[in-house]
Protein backbone atom coordinates (compact mmCIF):
# COMPACT_ATOMS: atom_id res chain seq x y z
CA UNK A 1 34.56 -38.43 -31.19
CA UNK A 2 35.71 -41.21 -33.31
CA UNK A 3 33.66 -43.53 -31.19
CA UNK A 4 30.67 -41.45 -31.85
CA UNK A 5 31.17 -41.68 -35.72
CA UNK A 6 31.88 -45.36 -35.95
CA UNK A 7 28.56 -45.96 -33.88
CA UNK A 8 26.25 -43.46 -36.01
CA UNK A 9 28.48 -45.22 -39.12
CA UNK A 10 26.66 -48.50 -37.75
CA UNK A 11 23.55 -47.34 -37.12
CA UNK A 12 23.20 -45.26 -40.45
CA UNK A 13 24.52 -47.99 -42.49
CA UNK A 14 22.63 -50.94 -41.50
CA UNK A 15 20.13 -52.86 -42.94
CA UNK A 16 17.67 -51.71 -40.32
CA UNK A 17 18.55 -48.44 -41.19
CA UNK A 18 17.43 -48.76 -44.97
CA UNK A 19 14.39 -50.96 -43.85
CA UNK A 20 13.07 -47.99 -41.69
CA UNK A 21 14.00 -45.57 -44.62
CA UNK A 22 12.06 -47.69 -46.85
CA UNK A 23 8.51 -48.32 -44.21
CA UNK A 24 9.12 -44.69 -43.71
CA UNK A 25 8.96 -43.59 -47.33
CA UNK A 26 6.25 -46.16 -48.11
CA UNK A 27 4.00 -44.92 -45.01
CA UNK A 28 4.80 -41.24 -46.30
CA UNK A 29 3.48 -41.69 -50.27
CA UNK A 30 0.88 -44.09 -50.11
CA UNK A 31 -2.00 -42.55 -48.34
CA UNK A 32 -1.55 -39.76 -51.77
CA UNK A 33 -0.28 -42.19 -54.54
CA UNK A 34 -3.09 -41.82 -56.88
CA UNK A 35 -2.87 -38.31 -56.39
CA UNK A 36 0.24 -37.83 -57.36
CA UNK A 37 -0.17 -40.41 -60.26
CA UNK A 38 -3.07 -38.69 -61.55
CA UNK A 39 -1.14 -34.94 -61.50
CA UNK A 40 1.63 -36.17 -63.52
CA UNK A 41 -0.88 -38.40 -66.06
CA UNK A 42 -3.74 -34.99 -66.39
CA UNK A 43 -1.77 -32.21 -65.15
CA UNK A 44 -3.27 -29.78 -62.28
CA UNK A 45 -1.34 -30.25 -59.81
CA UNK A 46 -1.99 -29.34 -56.54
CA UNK A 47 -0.07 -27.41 -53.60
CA UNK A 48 2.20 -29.58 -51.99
CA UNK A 49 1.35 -28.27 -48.40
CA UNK A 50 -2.26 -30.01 -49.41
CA UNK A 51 -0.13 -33.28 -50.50
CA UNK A 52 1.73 -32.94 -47.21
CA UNK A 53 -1.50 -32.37 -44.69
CA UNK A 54 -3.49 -34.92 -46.57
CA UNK A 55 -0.46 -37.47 -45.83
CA UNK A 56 0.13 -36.46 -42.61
CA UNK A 57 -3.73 -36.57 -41.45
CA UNK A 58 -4.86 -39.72 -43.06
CA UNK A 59 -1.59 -42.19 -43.34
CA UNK A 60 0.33 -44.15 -40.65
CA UNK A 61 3.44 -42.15 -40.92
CA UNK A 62 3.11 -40.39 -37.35
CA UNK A 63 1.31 -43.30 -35.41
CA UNK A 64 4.28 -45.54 -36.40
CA UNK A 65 7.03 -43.03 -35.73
CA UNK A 66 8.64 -43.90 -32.71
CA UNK A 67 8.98 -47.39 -34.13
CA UNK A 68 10.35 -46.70 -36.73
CA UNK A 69 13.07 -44.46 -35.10
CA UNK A 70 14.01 -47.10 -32.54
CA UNK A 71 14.30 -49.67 -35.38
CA UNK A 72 17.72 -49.15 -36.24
CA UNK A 73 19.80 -48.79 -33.61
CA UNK A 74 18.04 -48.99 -29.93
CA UNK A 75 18.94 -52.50 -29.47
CA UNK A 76 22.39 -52.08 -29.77
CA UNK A 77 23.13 -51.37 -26.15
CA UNK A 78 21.52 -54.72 -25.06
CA UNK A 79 23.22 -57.16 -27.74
CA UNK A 80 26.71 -55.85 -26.63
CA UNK A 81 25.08 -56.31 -23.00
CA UNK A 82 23.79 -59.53 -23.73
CA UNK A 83 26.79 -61.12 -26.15
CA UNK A 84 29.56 -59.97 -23.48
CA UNK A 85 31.52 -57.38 -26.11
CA UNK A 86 30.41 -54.34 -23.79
CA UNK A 87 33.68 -55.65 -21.78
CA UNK A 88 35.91 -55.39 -24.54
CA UNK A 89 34.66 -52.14 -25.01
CA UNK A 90 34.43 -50.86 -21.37
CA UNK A 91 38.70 -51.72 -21.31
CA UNK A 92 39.16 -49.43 -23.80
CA UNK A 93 36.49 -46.84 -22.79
CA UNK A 94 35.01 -44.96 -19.67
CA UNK A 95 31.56 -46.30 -19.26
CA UNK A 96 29.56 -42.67 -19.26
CA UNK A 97 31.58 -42.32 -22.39
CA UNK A 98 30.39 -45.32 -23.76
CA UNK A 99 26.57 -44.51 -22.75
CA UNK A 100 26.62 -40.98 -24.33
CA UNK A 101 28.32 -42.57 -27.49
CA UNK A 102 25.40 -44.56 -27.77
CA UNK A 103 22.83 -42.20 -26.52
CA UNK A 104 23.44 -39.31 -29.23
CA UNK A 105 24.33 -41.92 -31.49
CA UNK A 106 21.26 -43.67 -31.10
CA UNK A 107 19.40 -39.67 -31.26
CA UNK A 108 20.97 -38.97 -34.44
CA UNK A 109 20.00 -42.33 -36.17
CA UNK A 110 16.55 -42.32 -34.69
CA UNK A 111 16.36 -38.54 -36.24
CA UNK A 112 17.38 -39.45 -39.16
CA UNK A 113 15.20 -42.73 -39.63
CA UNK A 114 12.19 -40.63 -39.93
CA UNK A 115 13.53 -37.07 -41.29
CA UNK A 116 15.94 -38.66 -44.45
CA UNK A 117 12.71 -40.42 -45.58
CA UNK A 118 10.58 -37.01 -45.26
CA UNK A 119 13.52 -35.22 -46.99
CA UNK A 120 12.80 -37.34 -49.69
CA UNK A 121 9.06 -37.34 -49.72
CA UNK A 122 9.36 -33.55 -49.89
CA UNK A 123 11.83 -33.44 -53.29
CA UNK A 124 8.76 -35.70 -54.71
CA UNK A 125 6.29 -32.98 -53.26
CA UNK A 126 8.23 -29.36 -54.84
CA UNK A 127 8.47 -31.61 -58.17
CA UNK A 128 5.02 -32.89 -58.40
CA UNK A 129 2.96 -30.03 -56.63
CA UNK A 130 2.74 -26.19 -56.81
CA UNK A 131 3.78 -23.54 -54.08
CA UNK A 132 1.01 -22.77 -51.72
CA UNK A 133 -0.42 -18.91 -52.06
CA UNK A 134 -2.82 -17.01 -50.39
CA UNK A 135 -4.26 -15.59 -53.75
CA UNK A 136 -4.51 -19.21 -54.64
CA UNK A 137 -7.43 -20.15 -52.08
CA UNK A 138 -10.76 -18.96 -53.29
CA UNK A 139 -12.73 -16.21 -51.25
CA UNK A 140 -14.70 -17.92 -48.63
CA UNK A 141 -12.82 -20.83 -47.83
CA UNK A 142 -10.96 -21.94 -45.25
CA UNK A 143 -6.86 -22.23 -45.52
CA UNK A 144 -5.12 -25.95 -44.86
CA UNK A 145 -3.67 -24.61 -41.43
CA UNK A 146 -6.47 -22.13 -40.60
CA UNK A 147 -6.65 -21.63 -36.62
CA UNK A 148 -3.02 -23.52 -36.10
CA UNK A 149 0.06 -22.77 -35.03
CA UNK A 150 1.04 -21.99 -38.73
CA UNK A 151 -2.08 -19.66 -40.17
CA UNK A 152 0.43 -16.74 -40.19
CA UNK A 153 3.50 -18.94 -41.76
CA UNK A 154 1.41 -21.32 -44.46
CA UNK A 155 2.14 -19.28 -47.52
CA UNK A 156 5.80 -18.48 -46.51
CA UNK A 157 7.76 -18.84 -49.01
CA UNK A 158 5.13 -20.63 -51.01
CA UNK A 159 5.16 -23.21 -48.03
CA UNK A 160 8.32 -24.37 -47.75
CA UNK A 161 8.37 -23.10 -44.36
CA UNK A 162 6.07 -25.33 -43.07
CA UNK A 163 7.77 -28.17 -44.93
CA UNK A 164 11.24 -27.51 -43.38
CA UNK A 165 9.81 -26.90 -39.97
CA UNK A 166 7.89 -30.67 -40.08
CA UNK A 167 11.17 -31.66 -41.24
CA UNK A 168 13.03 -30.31 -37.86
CA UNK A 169 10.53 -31.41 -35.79
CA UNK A 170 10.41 -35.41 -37.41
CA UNK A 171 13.98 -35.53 -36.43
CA UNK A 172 13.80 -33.79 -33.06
CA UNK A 173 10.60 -36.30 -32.25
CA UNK A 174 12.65 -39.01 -33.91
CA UNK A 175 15.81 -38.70 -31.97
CA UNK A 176 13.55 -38.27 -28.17
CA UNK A 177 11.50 -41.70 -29.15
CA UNK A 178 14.40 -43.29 -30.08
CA UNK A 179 16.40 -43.14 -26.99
CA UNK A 180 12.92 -43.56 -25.17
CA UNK A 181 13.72 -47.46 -26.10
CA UNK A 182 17.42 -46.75 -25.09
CA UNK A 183 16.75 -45.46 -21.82
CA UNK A 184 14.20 -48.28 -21.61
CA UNK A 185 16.60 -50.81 -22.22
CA UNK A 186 18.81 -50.73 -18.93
CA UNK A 187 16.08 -51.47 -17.09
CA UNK A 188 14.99 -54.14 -19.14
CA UNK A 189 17.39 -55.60 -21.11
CA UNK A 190 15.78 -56.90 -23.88
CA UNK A 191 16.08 -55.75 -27.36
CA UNK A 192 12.45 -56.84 -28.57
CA UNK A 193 10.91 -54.71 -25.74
CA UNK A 194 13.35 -51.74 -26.10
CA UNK A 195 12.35 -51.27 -29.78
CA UNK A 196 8.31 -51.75 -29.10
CA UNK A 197 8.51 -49.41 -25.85
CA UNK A 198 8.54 -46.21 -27.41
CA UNK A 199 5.78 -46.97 -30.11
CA UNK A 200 3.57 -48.28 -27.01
CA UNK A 201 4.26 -45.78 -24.37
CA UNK A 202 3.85 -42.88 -27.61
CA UNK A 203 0.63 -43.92 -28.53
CA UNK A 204 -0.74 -44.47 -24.97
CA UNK A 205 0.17 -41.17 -23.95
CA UNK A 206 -1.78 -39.94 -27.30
CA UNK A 207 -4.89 -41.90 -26.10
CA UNK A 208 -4.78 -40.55 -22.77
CA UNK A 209 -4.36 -36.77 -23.80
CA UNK A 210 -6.99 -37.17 -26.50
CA UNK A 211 -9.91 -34.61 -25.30
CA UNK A 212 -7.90 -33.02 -22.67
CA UNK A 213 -6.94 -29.62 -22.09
CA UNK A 214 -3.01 -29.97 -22.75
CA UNK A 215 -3.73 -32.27 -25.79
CA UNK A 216 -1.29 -30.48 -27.47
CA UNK A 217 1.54 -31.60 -25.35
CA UNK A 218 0.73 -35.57 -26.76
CA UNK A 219 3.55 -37.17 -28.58
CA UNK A 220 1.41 -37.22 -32.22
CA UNK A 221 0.64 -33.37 -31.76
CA UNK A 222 4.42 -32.51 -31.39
CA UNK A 223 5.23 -33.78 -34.60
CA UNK A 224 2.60 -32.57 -36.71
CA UNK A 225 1.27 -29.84 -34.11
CA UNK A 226 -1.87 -28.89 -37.04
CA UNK A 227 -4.78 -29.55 -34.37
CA UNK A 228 -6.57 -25.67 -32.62
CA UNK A 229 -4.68 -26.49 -29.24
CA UNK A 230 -1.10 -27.56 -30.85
CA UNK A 231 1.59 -25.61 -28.75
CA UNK A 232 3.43 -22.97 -30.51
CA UNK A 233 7.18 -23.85 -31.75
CA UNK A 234 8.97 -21.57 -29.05
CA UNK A 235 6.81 -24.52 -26.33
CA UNK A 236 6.96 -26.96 -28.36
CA UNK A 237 10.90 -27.50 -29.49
CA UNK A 238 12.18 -26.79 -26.21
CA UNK A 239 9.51 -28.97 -24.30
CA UNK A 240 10.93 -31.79 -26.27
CA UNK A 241 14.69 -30.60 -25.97
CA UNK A 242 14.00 -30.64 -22.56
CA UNK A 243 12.42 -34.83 -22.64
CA UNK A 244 15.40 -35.28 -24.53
CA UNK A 245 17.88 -34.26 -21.71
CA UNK A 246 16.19 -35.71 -19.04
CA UNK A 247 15.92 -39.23 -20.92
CA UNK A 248 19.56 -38.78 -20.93
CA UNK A 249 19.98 -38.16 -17.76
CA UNK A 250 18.13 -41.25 -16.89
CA UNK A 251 20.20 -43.49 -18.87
CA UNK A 252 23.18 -42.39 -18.40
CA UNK A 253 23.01 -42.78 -14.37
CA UNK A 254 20.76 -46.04 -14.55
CA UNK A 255 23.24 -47.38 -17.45
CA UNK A 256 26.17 -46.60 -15.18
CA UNK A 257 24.75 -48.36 -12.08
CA UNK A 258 24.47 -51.69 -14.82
CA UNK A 259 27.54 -51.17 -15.82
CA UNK A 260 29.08 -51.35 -12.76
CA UNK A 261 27.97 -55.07 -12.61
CA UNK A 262 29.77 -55.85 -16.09
């Protein structure tokens, strides 16, 4: 346990860490900038589910997400690979213990590289918007999530609902693209490559899925699941639990064949 907290203490206070934070909070507030400056300048502020789907739908936020997440810590594993301190560390430590350190170390970090920065985002949305109500949208037109996964659930609690449930799923996605990289890097140790991987496998997978029937399996669609075929939540969450476990799996007995060689 103390292992674990030293290595998420690395990975949360790094300086890739707080760049992330930063590309993450930039990508999240400046696709609605001039929104938000004009509400606070002229009043009339807006619902901030509308400042949060007009984000989402038209900024970089989501097609940069798994980079982001890998940023901070994924490369770890192969610098201590590559420098020779893994065997320092491998004297003092069982090997799967050391690759599940760094695994839900690594999950937490990428989690938290994308969700602390939408945290954030959101305090700026409840301050500078208005709560989202169903006597609010004028007779005849259509509701932000109308025909999604969230028609029933948009006004809940004024839509704070919705915001908390993006904010679960950004770290879920976060912490599975993350250790994408990981996993990536014991087959390929190189840190460069183990921190692009996830952002080029993610958006392939989106390409390929685009127009298809289980389009709302791709990667993009589980964070932000807003399109007519997005999975519900009780699919969605434990479809990615279960890529989560199964990455795991993969690294753990592929990083403990490497290891073996150390």
């Amino acid at each position: 346990m103390k292992n674990f907290r030293n290595s998420l203490k690395n990975a949360v206070f790094s300086i890739n860490f707080l760049v992330s934070l930063t590309v993450s909070l930039l990508l999240l507030i400046s696709p609605i900038f001039e929104q938000l400056e004009s509400s606070l300048k002229y009043g009339g502020r807006l619902p901030w589910i509308y400042f949060l789907d007009l984000t989402m739908t038209t900024g970089s936020f989501c097609i940069f997400a798994p980079l982001l997440a890998a940023f901070p810590y994924t490369s770890r594993f192969c610098e201590e690979y590559e420098s020779g301190y893994i065997n320092s560390i491998l004297v003092r430590e069982h090997p799967v213990r050391y690759l599940l350190t760094k695994f839900f170390a690594n999950g937490v970090a990428g989690g938290l590289a994308l969700s602390a920065p939408l945290a954030l985002f959101i305090v700026v949305l409840l301050f500078n918007g208005t709560p989202y109500r169903s006597e609010d949208v004028p007779e005849g037109f259509v509701t932000i999530y109308e025909r999604t996964i969230f028609q029933h659930s948009q006004f809940l609690w004024g839509g704070i609902a919705v915001l908390l449930i993006f904010l679960f799923l950004t770290f879920l996605s976060g912490a599975v693209w993350a250790n994408v990289g990981l996993c990536f890097s014991v087959f390929v140790r190189n840190k460069y490559l183990a921190v692009g991987f996830p952002l080029v496998l993610y958006y392939g997978v989106t390409v390929i899925l685009v127009g298809t029937d289980i389009f709302g399996f791709s990667p993009m669609n589980l964070i932000y699941p807003t399109t007519t075929d997005s999975v519900p939540l009780y699919i969605n969450i434990p479809f990615q639990l279960a890529e989560f476990a199964l990455i795991c799996a993969v690294f753990t007995i592929k990083g403990k064949a490497v290891l073996r060689n150390v």
